[in-house]
PDB file of N, CA and C in Angstrom:
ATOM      1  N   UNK A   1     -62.631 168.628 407.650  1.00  0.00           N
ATOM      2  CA  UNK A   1     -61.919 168.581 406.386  1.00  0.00           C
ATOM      3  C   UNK A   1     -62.923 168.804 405.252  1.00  0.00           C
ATOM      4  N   UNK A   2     -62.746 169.791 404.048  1.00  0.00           N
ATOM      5  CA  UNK A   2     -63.552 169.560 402.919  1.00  0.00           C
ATOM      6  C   UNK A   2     -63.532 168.666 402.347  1.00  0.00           C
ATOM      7  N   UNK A   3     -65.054 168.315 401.891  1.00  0.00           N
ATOM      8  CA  UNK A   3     -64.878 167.184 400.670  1.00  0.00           C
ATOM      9  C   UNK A   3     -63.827 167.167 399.468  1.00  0.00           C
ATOM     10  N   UNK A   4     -63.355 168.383 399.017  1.00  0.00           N
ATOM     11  CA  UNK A   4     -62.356 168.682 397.753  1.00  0.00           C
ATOM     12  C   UNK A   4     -60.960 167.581 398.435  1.00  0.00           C
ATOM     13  N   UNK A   5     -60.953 168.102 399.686  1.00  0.00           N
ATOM     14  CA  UNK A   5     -59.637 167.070 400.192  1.00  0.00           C
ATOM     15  C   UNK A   5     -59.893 166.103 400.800  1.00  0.00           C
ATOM     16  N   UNK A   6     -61.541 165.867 401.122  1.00  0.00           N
ATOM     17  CA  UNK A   6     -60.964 164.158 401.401  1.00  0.00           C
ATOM     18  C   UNK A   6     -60.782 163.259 399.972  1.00  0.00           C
ATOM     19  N   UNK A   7     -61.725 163.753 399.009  1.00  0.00           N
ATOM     20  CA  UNK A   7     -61.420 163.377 398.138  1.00  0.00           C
ATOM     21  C   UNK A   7     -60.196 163.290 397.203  1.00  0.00           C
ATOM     22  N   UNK A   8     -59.360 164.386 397.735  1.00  0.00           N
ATOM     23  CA  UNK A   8     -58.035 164.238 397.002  1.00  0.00           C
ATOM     24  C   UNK A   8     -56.768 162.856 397.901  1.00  0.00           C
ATOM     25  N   UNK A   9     -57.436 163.419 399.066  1.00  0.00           N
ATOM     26  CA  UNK A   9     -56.809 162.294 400.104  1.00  0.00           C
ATOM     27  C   UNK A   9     -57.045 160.621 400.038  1.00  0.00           C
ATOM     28  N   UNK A  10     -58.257 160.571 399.294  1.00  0.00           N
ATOM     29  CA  UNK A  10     -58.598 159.375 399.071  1.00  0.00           C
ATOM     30  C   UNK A  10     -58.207 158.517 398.031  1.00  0.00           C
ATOM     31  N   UNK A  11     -58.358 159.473 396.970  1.00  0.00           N
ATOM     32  CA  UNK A  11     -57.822 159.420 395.581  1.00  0.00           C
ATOM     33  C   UNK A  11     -55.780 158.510 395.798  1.00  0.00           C
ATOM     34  N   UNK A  12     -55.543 159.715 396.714  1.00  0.00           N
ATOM     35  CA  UNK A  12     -54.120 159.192 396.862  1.00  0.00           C
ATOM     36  C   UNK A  12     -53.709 157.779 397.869  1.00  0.00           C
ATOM     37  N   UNK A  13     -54.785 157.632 398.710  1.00  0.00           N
ATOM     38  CA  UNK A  13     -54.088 156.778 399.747  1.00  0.00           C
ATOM     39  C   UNK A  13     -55.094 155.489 399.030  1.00  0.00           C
ATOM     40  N   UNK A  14     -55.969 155.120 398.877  1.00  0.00           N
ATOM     41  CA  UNK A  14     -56.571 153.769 397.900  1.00  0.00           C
ATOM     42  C   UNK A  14     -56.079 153.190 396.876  1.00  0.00           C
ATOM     43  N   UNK A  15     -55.509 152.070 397.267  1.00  0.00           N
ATOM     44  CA  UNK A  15     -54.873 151.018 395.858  1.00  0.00           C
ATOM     45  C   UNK A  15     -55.410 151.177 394.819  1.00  0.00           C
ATOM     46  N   UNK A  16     -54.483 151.599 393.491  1.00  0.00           N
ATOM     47  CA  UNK A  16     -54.879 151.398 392.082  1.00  0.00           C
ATOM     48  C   UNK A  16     -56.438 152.135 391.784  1.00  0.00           C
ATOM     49  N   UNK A  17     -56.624 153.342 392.590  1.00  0.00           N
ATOM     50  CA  UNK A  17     -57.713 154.075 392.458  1.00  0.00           C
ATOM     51  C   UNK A  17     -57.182 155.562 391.672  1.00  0.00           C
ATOM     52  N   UNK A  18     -57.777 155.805 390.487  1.00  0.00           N
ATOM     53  CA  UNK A  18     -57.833 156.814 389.543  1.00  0.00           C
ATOM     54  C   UNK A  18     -58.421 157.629 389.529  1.00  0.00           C
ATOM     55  N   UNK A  19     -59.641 157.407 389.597  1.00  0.00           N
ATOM     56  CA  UNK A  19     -60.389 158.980 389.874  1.00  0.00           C
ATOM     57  C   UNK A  19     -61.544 158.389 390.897  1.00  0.00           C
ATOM     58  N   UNK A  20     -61.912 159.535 391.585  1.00  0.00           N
ATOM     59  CA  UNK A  20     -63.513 159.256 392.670  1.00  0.00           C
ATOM     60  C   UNK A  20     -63.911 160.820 392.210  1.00  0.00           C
ATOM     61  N   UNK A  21     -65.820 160.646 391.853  1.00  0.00           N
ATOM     62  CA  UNK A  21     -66.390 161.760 391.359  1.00  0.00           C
ATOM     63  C   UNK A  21     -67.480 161.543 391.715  1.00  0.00           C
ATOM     64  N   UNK A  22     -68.133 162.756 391.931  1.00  0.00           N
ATOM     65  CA  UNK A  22     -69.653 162.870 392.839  1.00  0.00           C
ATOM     66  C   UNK A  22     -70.614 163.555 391.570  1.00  0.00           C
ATOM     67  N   UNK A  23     -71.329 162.912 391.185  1.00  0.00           N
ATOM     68  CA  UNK A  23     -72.120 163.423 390.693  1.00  0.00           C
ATOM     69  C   UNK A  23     -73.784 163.399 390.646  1.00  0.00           C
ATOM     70  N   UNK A  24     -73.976 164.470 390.172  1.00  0.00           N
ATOM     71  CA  UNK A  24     -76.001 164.803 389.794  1.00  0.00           C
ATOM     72  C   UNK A  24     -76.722 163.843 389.675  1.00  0.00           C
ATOM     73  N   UNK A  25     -77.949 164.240 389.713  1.00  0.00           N
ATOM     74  CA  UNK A  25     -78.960 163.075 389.269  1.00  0.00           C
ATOM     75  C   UNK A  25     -79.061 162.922 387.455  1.00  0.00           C
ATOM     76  N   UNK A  26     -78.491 164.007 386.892  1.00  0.00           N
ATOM     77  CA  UNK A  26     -78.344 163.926 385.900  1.00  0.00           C
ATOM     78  C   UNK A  26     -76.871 163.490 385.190  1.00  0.00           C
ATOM     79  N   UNK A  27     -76.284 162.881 386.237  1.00  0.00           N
ATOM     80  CA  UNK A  27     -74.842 162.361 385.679  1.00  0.00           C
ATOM     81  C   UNK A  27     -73.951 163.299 385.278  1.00  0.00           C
ATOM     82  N   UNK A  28     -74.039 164.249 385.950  1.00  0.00           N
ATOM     83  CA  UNK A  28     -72.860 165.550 385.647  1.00  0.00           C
ATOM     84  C   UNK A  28     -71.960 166.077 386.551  1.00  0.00           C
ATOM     85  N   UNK A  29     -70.947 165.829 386.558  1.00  0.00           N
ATOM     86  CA  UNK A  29     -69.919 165.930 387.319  1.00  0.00           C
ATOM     87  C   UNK A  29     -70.144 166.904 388.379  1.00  0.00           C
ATOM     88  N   UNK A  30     -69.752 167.138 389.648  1.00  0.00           N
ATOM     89  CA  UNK A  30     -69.613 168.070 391.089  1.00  0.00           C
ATOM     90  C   UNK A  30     -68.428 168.127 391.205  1.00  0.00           C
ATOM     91  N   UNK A  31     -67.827 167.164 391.436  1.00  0.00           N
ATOM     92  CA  UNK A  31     -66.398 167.659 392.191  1.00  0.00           C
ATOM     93  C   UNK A  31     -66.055 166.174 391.788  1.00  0.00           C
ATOM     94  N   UNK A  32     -64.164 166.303 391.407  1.00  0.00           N
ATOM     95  CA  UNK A  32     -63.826 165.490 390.620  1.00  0.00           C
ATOM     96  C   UNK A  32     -61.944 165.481 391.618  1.00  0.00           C
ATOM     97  N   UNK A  33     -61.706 163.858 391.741  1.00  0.00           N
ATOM     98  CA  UNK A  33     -60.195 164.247 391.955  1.00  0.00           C
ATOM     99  C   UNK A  33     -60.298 162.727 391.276  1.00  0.00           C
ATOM    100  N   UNK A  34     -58.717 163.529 390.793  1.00  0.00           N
ATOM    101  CA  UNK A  34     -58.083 161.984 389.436  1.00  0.00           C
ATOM    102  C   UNK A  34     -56.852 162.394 389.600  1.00  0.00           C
ATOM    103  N   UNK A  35     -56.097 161.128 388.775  1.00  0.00           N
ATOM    104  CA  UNK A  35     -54.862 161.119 388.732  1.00  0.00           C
ATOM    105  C   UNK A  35     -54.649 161.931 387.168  1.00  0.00           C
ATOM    106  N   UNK A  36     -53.585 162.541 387.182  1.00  0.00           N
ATOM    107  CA  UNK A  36     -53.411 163.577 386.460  1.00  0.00           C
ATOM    108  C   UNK A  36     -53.224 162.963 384.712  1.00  0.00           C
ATOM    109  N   UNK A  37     -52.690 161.274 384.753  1.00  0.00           N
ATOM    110  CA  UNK A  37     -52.772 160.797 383.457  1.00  0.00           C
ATOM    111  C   UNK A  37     -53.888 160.484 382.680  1.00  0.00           C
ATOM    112  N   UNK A  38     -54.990 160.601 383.416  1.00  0.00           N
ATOM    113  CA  UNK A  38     -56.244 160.427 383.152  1.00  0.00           C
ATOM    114  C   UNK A  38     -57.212 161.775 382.585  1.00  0.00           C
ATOM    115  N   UNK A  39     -58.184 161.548 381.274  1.00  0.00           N
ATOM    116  CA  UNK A  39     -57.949 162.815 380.402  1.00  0.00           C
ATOM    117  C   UNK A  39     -59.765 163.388 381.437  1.00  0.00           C
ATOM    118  N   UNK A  40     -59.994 164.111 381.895  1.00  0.00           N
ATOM    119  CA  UNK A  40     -60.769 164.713 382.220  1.00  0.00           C
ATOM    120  C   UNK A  40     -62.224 164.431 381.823  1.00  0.00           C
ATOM    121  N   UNK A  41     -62.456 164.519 380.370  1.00  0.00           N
ATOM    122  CA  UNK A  41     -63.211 164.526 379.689  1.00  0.00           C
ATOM    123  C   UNK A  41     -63.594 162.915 379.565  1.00  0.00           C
ATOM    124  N   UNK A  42     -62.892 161.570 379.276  1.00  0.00           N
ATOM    125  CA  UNK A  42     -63.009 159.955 379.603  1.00  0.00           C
ATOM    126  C   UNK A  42     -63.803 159.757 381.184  1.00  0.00           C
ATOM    127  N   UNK A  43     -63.152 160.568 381.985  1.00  0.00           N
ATOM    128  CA  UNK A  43     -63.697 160.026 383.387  1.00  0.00           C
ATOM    129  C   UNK A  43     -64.915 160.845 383.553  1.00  0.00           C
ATOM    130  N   UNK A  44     -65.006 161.733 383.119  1.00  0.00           N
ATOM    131  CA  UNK A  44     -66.280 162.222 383.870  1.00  0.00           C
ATOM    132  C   UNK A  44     -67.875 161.531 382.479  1.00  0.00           C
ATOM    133  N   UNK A  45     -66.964 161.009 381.477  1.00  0.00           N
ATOM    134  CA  UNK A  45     -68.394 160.082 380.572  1.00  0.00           C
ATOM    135  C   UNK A  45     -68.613 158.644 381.059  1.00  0.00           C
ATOM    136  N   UNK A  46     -67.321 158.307 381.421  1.00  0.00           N
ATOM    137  CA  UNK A  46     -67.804 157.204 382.822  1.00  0.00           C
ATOM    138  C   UNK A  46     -68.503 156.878 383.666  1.00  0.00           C
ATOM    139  N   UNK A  47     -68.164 158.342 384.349  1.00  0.00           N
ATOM    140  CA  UNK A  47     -68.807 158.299 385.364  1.00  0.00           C
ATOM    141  C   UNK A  47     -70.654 158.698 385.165  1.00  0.00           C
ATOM    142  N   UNK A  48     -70.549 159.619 384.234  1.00  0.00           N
ATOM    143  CA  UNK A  48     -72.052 159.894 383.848  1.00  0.00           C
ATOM    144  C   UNK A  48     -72.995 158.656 383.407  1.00  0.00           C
ATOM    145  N   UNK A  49     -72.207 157.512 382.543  1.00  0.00           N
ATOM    146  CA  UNK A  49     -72.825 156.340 382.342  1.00  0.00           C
ATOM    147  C   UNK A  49     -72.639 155.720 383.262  1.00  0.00           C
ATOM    148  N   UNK A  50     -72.415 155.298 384.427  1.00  0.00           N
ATOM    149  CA  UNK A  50     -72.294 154.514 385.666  1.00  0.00           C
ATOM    150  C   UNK A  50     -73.876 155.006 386.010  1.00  0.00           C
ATOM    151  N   UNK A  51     -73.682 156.350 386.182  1.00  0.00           N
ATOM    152  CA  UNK A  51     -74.452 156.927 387.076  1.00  0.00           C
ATOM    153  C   UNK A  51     -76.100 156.865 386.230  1.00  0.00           C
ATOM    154  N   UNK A  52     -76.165 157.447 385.271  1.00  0.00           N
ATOM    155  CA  UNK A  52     -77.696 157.125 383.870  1.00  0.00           C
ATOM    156  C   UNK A  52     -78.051 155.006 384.717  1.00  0.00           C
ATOM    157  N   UNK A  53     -76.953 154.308 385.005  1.00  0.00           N
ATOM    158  CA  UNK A  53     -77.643 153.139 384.708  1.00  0.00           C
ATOM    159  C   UNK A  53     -78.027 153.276 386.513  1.00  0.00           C
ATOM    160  N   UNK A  54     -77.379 153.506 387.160  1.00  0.00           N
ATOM    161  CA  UNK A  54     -78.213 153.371 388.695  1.00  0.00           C
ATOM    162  C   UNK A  54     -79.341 154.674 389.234  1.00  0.00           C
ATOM    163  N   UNK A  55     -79.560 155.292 388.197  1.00  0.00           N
ATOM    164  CA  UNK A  55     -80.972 156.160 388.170  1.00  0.00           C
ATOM    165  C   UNK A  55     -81.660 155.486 387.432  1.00  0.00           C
ATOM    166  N   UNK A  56     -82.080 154.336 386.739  1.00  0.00           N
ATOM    167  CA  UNK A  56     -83.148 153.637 386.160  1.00  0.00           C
ATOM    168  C   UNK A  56     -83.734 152.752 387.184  1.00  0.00           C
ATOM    169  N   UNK A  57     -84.792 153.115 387.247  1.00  0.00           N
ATOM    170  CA  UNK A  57     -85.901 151.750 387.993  1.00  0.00           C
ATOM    171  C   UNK A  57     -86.119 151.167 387.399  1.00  0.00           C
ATOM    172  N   UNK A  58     -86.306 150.062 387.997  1.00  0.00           N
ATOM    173  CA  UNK A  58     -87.161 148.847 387.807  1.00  0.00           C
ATOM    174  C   UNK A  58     -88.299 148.259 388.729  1.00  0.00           C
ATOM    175  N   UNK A  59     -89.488 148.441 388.151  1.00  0.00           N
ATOM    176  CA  UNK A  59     -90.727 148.087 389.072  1.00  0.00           C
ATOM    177  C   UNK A  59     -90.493 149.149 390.495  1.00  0.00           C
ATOM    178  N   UNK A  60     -90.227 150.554 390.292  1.00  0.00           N
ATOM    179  CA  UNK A  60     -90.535 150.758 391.376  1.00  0.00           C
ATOM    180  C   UNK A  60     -88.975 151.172 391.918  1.00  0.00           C
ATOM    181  N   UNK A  61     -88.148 150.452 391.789  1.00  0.00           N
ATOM    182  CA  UNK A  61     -87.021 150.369 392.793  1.00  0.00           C
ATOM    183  C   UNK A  61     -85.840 150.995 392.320  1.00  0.00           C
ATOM    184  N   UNK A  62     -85.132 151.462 392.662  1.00  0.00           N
ATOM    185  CA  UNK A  62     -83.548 151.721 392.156  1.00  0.00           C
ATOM    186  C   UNK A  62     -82.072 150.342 393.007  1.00  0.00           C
ATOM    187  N   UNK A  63     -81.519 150.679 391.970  1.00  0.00           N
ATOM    188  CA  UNK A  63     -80.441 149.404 392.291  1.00  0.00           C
ATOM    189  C   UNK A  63     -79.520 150.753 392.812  1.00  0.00           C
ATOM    190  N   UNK A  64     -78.496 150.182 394.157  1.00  0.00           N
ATOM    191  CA  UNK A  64     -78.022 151.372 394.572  1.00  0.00           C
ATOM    192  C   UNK A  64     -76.242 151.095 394.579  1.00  0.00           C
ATOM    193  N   UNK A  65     -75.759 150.329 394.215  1.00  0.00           N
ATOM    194  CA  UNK A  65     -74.737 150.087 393.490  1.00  0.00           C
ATOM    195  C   UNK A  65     -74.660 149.536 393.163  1.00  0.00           C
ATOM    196  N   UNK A  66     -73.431 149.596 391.917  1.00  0.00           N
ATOM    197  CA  UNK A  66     -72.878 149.124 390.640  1.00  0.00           C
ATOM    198  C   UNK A  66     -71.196 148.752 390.731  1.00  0.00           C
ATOM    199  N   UNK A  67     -70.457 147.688 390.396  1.00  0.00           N
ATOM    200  CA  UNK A  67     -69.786 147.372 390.025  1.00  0.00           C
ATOM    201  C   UNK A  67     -69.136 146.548 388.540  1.00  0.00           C
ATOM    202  N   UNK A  68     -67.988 146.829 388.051  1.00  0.00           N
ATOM    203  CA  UNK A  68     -67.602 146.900 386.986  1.00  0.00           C
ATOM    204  C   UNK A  68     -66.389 146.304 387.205  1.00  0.00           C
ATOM    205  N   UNK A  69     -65.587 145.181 386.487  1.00  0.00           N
ATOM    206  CA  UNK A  69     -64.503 144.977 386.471  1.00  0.00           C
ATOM    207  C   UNK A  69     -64.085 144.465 385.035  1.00  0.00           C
ATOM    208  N   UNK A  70     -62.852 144.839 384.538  1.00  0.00           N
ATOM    209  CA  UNK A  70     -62.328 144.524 382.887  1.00  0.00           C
ATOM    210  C   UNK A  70     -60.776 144.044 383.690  1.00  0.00           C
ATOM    211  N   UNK A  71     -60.190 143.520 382.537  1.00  0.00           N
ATOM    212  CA  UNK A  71     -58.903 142.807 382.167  1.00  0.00           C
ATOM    213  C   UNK A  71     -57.871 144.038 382.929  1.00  0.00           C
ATOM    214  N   UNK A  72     -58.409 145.482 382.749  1.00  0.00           N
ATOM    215  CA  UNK A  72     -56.960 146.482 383.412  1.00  0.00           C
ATOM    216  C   UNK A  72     -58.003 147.219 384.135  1.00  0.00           C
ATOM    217  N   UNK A  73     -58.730 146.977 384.764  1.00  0.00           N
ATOM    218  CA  UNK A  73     -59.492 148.275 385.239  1.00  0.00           C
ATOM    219  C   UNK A  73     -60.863 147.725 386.197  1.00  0.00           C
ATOM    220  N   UNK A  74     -61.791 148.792 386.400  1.00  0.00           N
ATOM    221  CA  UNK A  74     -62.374 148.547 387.775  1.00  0.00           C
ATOM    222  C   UNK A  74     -63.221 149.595 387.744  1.00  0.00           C
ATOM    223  N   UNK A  75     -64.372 149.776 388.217  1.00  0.00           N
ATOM    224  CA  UNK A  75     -65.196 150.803 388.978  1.00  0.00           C
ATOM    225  C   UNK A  75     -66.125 150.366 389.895  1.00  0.00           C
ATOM    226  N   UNK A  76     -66.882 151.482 390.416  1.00  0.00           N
ATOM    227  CA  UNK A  76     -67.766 151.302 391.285  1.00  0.00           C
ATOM    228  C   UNK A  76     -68.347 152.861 391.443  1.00  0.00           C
ATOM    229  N   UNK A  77     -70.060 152.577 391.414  1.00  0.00           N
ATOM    230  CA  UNK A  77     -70.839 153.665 391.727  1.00  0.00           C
ATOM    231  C   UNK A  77     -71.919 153.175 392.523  1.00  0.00           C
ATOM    232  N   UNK A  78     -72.051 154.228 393.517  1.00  0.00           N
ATOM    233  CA  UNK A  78     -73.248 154.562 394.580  1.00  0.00           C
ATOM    234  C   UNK A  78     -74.152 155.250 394.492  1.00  0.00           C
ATOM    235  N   UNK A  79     -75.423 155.177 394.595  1.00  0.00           N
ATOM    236  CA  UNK A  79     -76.815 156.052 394.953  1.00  0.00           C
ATOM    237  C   UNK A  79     -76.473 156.533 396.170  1.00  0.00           C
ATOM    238  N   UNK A  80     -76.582 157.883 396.302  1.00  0.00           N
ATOM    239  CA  UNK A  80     -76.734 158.630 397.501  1.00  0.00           C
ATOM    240  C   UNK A  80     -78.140 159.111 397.769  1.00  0.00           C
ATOM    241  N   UNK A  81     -78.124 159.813 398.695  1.00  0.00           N
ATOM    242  CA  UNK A  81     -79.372 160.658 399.097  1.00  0.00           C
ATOM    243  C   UNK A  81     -79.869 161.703 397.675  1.00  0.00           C
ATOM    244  N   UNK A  82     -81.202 162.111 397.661  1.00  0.00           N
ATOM    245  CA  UNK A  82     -81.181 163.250 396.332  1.00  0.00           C
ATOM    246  C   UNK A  82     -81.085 162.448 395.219  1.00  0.00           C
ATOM    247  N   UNK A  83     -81.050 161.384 395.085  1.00  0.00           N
ATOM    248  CA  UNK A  83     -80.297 160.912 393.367  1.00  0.00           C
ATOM    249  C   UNK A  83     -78.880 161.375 393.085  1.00  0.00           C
ATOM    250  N   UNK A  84     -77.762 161.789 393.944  1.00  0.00           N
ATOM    251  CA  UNK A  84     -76.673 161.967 393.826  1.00  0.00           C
ATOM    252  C   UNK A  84     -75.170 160.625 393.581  1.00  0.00           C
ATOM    253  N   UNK A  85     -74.828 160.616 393.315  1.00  0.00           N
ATOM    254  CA  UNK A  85     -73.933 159.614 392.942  1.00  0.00           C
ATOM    255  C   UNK A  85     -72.399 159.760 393.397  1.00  0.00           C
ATOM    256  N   UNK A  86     -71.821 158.639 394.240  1.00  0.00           N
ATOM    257  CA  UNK A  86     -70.349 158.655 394.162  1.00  0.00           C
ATOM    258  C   UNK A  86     -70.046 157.341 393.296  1.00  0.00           C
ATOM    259  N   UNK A  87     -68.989 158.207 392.398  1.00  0.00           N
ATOM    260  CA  UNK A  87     -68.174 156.983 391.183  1.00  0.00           C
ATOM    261  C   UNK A  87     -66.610 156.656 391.373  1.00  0.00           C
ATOM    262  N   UNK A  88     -65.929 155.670 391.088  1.00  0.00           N
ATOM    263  CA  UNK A  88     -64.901 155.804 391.068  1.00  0.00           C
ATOM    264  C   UNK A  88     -64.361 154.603 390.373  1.00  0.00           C
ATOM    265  N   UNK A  89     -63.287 155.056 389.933  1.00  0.00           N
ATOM    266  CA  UNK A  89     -62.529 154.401 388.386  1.00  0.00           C
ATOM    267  C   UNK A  89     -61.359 153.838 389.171  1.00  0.00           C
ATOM    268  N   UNK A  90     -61.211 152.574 389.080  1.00  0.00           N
ATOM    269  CA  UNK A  90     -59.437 151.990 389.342  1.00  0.00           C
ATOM    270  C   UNK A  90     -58.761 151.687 387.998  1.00  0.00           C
ATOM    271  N   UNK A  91     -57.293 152.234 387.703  1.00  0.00           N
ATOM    272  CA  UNK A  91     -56.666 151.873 386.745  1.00  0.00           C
ATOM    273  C   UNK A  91     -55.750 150.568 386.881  1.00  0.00           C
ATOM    274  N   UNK A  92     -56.809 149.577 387.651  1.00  0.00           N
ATOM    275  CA  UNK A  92     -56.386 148.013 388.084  1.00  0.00           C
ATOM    276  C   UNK A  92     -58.101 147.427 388.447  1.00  0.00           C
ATOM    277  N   UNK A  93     -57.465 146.499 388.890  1.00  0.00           N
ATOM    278  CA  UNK A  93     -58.673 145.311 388.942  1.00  0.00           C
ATOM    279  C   UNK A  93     -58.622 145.718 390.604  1.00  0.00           C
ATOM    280  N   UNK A  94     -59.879 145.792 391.164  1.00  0.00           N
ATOM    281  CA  UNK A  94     -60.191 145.710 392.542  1.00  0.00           C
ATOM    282  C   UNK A  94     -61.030 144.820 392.804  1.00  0.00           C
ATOM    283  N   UNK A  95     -61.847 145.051 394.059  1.00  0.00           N
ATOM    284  CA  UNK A  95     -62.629 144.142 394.252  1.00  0.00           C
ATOM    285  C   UNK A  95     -64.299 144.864 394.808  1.00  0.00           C
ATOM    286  N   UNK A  96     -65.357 144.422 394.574  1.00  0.00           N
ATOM    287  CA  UNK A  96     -66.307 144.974 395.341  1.00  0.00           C
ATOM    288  C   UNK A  96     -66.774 145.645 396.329  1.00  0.00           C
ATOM    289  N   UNK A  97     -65.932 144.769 397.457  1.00  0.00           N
ATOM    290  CA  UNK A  97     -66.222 145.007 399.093  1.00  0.00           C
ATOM    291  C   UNK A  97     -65.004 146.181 398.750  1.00  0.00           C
ATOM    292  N   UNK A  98     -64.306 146.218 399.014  1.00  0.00           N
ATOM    293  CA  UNK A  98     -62.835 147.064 399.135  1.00  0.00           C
ATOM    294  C   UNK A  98     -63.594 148.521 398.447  1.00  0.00           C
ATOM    295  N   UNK A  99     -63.822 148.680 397.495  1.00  0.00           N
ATOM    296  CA  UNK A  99     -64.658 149.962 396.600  1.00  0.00           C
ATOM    297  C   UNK A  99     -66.224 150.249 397.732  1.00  0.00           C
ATOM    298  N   UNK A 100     -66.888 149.438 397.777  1.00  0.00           N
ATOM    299  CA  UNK A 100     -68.036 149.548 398.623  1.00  0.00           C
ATOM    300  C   UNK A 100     -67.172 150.674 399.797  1.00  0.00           C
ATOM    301  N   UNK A 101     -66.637 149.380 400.427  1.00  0.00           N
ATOM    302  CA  UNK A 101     -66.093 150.233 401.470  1.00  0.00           C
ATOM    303  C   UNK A 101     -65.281 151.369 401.881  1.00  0.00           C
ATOM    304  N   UNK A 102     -64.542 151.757 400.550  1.00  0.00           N
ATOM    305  CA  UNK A 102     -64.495 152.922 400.880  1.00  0.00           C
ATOM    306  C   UNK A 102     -65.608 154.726 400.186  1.00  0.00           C
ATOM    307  N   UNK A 103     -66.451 153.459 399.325  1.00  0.00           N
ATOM    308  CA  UNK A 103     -67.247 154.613 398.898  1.00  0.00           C
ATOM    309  C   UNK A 103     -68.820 155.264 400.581  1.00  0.00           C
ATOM    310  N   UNK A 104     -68.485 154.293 401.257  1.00  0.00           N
ATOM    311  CA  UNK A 104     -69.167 154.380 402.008  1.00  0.00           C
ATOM    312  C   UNK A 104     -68.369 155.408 403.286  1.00  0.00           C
ATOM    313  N   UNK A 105     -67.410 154.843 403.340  1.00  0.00           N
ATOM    314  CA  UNK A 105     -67.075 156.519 403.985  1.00  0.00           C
ATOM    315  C   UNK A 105     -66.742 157.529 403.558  1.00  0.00           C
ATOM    316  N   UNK A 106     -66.817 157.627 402.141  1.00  0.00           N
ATOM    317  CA  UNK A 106     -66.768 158.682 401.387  1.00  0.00           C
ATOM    318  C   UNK A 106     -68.192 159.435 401.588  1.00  0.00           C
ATOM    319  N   UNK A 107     -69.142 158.218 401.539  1.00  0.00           N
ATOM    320  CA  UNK A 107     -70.695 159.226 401.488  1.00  0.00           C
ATOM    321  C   UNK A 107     -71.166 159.857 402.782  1.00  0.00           C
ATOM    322  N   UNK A 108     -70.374 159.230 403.573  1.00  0.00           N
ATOM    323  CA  UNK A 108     -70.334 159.839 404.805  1.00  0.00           C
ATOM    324  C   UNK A 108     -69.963 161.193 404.826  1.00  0.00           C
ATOM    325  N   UNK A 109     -68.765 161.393 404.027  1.00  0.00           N
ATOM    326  CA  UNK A 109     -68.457 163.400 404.156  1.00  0.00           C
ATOM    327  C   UNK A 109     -69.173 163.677 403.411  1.00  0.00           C
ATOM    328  N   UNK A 110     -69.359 163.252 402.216  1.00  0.00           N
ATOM    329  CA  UNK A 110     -70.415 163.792 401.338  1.00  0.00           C
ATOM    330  C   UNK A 110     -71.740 164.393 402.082  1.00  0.00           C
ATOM    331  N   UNK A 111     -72.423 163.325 403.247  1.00  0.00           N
ATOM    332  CA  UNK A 111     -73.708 163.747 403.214  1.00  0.00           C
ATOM    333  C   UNK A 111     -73.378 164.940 404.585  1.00  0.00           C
ATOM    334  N   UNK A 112     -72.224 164.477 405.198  1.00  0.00           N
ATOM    335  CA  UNK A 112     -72.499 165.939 406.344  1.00  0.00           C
ATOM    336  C   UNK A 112     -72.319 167.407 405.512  1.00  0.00           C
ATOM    337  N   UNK A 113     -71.645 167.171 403.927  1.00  0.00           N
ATOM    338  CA  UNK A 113     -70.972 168.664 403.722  1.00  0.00           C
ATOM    339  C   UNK A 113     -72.488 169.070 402.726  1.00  0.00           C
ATOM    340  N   UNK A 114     -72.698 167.584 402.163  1.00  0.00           N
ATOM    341  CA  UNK A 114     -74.098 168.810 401.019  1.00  0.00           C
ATOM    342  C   UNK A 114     -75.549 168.318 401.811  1.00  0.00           C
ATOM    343  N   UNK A 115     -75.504 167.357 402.225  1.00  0.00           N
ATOM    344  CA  UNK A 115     -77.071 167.250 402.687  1.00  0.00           C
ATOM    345  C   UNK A 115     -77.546 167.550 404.403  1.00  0.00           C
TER     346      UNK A 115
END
């Protein structure tokens, strides 16, 4: 299966999940699936600031995910291989493990299709 569709597949079958986006070491969008009420241009500055804060070291190290939770909403971003990043936005409250876990088999297609 391509990444374009697991990612669209994922997008659709994950609770209260809005967009999942892979991006650069420079926080710039690759490949993007969202829900269509969501403005293009909001999710992918999201996701670029998710991604700017888990490319900063400290002493040496990188922190390799990030979680985020507000009053209506949710994210979660991953360090991949390369300095590459998977992000993803819930338009609800989730939980850590639940986002972990499915960003982790997400990086799984990720790394057989680009690395």
């Amino acid at each position: 299966m391509k990444i374009e569709e697991r990612f669209q597949e994922v997008l659709e079958k994950v609770k209260g999940l809005g967009a999942v986006m892979l991006l650069d070491k420079e926080g710039e969008t690759i490949l993007m699936a969202k829900k269509p009420e969501l403005e293009d241009y909001d999710v992918e500055l999201f996701g670029a600031q998710a991604a700017v804060l888990l490319a900063k070291e400290i002493e040496g190290k990188n922190m390799n995910f990030l979680f985020l939770k507000g009053e209506g909403g949710s994210a979660a971003t991953l360090l991949l291989e390369h300095h590459y990043f998977l992000s993803m936005y819930f338009t609800e409250r989730s939980f850590a493990g639940y986002a972990e876990k499915w960003m982790q088999e997400l990086a799984t297609h990720v790394k057989e299709e680009f690395f």
